[in-house]
Structure formats: structure tokens, C-alpha cells
Protein backbone atom coordinates (compact mmCIF):
# COMPACT_ATOMS: atom_id res chain seq x y z
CA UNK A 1 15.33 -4.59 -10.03
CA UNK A 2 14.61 -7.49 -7.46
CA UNK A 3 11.06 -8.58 -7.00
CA UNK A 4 10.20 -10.12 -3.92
CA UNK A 5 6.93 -12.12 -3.31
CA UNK A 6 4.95 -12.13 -0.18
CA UNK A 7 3.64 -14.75 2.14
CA UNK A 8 0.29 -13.93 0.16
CA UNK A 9 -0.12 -14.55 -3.27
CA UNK A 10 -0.78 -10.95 -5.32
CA UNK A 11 1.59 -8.73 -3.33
CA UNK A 12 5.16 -7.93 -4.62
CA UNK A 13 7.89 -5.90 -2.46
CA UNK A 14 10.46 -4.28 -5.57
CA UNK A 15 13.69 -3.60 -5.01
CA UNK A 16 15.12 -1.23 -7.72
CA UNK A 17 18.17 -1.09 -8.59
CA UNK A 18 19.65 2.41 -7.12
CA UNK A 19 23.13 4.21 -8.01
CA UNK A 20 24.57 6.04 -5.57
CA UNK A 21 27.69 8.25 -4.84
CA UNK A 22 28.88 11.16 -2.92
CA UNK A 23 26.57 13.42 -4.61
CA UNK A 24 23.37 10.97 -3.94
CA UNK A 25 21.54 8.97 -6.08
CA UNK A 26 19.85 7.68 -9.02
CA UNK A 27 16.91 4.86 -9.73
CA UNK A 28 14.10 4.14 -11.88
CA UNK A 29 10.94 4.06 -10.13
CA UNK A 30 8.87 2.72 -13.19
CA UNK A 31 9.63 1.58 -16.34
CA UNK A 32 6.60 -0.11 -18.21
CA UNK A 33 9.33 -2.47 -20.33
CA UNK A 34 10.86 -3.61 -16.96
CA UNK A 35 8.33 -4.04 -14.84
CA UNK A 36 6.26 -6.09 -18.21
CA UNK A 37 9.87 -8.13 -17.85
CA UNK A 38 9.00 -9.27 -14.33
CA UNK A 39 5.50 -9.89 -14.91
CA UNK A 40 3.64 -6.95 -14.05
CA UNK A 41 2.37 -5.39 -17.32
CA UNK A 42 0.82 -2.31 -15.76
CA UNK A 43 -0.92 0.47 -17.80
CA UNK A 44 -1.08 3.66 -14.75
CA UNK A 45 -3.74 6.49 -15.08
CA UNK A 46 -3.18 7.78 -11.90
CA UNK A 47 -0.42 9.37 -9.81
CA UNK A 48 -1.38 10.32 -6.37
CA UNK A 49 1.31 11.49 -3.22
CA UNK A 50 0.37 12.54 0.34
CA UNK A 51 2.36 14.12 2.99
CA UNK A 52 1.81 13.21 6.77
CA UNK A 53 3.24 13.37 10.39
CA UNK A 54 4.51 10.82 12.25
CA UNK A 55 1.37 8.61 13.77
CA UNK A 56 -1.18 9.02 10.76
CA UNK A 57 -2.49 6.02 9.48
CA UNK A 58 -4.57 6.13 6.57
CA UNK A 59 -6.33 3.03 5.30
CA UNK A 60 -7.60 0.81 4.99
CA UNK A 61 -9.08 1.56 1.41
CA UNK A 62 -10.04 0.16 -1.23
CA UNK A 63 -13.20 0.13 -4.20
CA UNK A 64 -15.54 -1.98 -4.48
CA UNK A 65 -16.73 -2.06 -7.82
CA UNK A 66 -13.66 -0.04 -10.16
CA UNK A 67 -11.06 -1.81 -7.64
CA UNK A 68 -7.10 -0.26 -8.02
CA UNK A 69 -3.85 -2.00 -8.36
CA UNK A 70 -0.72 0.63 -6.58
CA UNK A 71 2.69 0.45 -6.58
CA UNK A 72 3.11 2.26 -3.54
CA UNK A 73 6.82 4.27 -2.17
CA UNK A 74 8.14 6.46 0.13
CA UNK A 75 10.71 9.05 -1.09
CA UNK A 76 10.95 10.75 1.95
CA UNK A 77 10.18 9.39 5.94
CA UNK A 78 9.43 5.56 6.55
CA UNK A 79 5.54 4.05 6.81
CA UNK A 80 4.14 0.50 7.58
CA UNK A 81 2.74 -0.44 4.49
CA UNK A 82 -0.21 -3.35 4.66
CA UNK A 83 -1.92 -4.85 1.89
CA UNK A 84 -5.02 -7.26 3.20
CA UNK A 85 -6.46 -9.57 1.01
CA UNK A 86 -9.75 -8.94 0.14
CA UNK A 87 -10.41 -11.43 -2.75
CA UNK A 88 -13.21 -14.46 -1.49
CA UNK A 89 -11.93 -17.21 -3.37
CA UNK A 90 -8.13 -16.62 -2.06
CA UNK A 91 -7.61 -19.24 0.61
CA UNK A 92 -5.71 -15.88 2.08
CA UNK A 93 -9.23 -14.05 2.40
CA UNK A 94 -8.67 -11.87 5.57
CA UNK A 95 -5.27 -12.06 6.00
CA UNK A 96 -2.39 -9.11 5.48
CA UNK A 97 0.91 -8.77 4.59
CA UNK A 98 3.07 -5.58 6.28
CA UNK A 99 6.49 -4.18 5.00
CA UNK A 100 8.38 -0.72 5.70
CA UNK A 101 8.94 1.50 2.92
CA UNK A 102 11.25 4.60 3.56
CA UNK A 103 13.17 7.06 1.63
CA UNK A 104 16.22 5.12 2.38
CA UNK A 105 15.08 1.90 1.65
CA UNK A 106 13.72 3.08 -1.82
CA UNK A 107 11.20 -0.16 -1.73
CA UNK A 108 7.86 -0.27 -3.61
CA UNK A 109 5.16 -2.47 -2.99
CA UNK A 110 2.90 -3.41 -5.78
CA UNK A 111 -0.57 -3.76 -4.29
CA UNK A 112 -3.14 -5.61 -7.06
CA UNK A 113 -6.81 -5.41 -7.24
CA UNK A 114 -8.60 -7.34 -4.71
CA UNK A 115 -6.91 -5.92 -1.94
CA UNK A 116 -7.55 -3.19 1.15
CA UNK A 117 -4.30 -0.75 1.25
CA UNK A 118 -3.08 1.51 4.08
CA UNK A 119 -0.15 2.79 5.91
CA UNK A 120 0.99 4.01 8.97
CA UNK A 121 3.49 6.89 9.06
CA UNK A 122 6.65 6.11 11.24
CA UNK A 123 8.53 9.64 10.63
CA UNK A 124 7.17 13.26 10.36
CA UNK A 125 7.16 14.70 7.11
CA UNK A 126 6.85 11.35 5.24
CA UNK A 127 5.87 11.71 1.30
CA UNK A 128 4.16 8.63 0.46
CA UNK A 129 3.68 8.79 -3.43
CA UNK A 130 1.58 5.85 -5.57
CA UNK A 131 0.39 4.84 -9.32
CA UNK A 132 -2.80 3.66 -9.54
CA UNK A 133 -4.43 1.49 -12.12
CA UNK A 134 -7.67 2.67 -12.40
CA UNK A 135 -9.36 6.09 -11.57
CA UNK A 136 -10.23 7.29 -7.53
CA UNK A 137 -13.88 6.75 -7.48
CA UNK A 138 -15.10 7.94 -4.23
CA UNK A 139 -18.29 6.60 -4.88
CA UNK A 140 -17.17 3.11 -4.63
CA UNK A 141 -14.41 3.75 -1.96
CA UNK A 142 -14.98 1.32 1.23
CA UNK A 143 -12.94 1.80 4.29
CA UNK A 144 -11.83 -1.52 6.18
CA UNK A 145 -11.37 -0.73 10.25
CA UNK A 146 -7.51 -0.58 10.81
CA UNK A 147 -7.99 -2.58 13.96
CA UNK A 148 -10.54 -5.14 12.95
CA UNK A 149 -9.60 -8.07 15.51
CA UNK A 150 -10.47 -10.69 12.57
CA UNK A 151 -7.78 -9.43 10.27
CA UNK A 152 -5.63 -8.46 13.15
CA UNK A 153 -2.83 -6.13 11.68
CA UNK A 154 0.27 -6.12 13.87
CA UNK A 155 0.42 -2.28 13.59
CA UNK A 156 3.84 -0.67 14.68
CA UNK A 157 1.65 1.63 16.97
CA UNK A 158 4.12 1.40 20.06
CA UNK A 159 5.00 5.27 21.30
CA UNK A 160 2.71 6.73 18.75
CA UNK A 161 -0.32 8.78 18.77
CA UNK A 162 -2.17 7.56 16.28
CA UNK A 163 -4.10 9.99 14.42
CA UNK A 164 -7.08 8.65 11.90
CA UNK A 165 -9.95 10.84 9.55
CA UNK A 166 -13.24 10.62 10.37
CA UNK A 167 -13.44 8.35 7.26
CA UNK A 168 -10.91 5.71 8.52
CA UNK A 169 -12.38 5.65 12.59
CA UNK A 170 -15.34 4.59 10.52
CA UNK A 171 -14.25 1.80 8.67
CA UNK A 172 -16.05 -1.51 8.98
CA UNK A 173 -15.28 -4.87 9.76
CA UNK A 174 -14.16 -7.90 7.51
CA UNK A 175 -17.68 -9.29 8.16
CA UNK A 176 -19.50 -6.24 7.26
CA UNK A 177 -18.02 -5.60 3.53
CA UNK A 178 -19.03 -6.55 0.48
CA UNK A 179 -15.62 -9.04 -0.45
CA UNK A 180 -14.61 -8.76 -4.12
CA UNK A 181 -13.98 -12.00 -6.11
């Protein structure tokens, strides 16, 4: 597998290795000794996968306390992926890193603690599947606004009709959270 850092420290973009032939293909999408290999010694308690149209975007999310790390993927459609950097001694505080991860791509992104996650669905019918680190406490969810103008996330949105949850047309601004150390 190839790992691939960001412009912002934390994020990685993973590349695995995938065989293919005229009947399809094969990968590993986690293996705890591999992944330890490259630096990223990762115990999971959580698998989670959604299914959504083109035009959803869900985010941004993340907990504040019981923060998750996710290694996020796409088996099936294509999303903008965007991790923002949440953490107040990063001399990245506020800013975001975007990739696309499709079915035929087969990247992951690894997303650690300290960061807001969300995506924006590109294709209908797009499974978006991650492995989280820690537990889904709704309690301590917070939802980041998608369009905050001081983060400024270069959304794909062109031709789309961008559909959010209650939760996520609620989300609040950079200046509003509590930032995690």
C-alpha cells in the first residue's frame, strides 16, 4: 500500500495495493500489521457505512470530548472527502484538506482525532463505509457549518443540488466551537 501525506499534517490519503483481472478484483482494506508498518497502529471499535444520492453532503462532524480517528472509503459512487483541522495548537487550525474517493479509485483517507470530517456525494447510490476509533457519542457530536467562509471549503457543488439534515444546516462556525487541543 502507498501512503500519501497531505498538505496538513495528521491526514493520510492510502493507496492499497489492488489485483485486478477480467473477473474484477481483489485488495485489503485493513490489515492492523500493515497499516502498524506505515505508522498508523490503529485499534477500530467501530464500523459504520451510509448510502446517499448524488448532492448529499454530510459533515462536518466531529466530538468534542471522545474525539474519532476514520479511515474513510468509497466502494461504490465517488464523494469529496474533507478533513478540517480542528486541533488549536496546529499552525493548520482552520484549514482543510479535500480528496475524491470512489469505488474505482479504491482510496482511503485516514482522518485522526482533532479533526471535523464530511463528504459530499458526487454519484447516486454512493456507499461510503468508515472504521472508527472510538465509539459514536451523540452526546458530544458538534457539527461545523459546511460553508463557514473562515474555513472556506472549495466544495465541488457546481450542477448539484445540495441536500443537507437539519443537523448539518445547523452547524456552527469555526469561531463558535469549542477547538480541541
Amino acid at each position: 500500500m502507498k501512503v500519501i501525506a497531505c498538505d496538513i499534517d495528521g491526514p493520510l490519503i492510502i493507496e492499497p495495493e489492488v489485483f485486478g483481472d477480467d473477473r474484477g478484483f481483489f485488495m485489503e482494506s485493513w490489515n492492523a500489521g500493515a497499516f502498524a508498518e506505515a505508522g498508523l497502529d490503529i485499534a477500530f471499535v467501530q464500523d459504520n457505512h451510509s448510502r446517499s444520492d448524488k448532492g448529499v453532503l454530510r459533515g462536518l462532524h466531529f466530538q468534542n470530548p471522545c474525539a474519532q480517528g476514520k479511515l474513510v472509503r468509497v466502494v461504490r459512487g465517488a464523494v469529496f472527502d474533507v478533513a478540517v483541522d480542528l486541533r488549536r495548537s496546529s499552525p493548520t487550525f482552520g484549514k482543510w484538506v479535500g480528496v475524491e474517493l470512489s469505488g474505482r479509485n479504491h482510496r482511503m483517507l485516514w482522518i485522526p482525532r482533532g479533526f471535523a470530517h464530511g463528504f459530499l456525494t458526487l454519484e447516486d447510490g454512493t456507499d461510503f463505509l468508515y472504521k472508527c476509533d472510538a465509539p459514536y457519542a451523540p452526546e458530544h457530536e458538534v457539527t461545523l457549518a459546511w460553508d463557514d467562509p473562515d474555513v472556506a471549503i472549495e466544495w465541488p457543488t457546481a450542477g448539484l443540488d445540495i441536500r443537507l439534515s437539519a443537523k448539518d444546516r445547523d452547524g456552527r462556525s469555526l469561531t463558535e466551537i469549542e477547538a480541541l487541543v
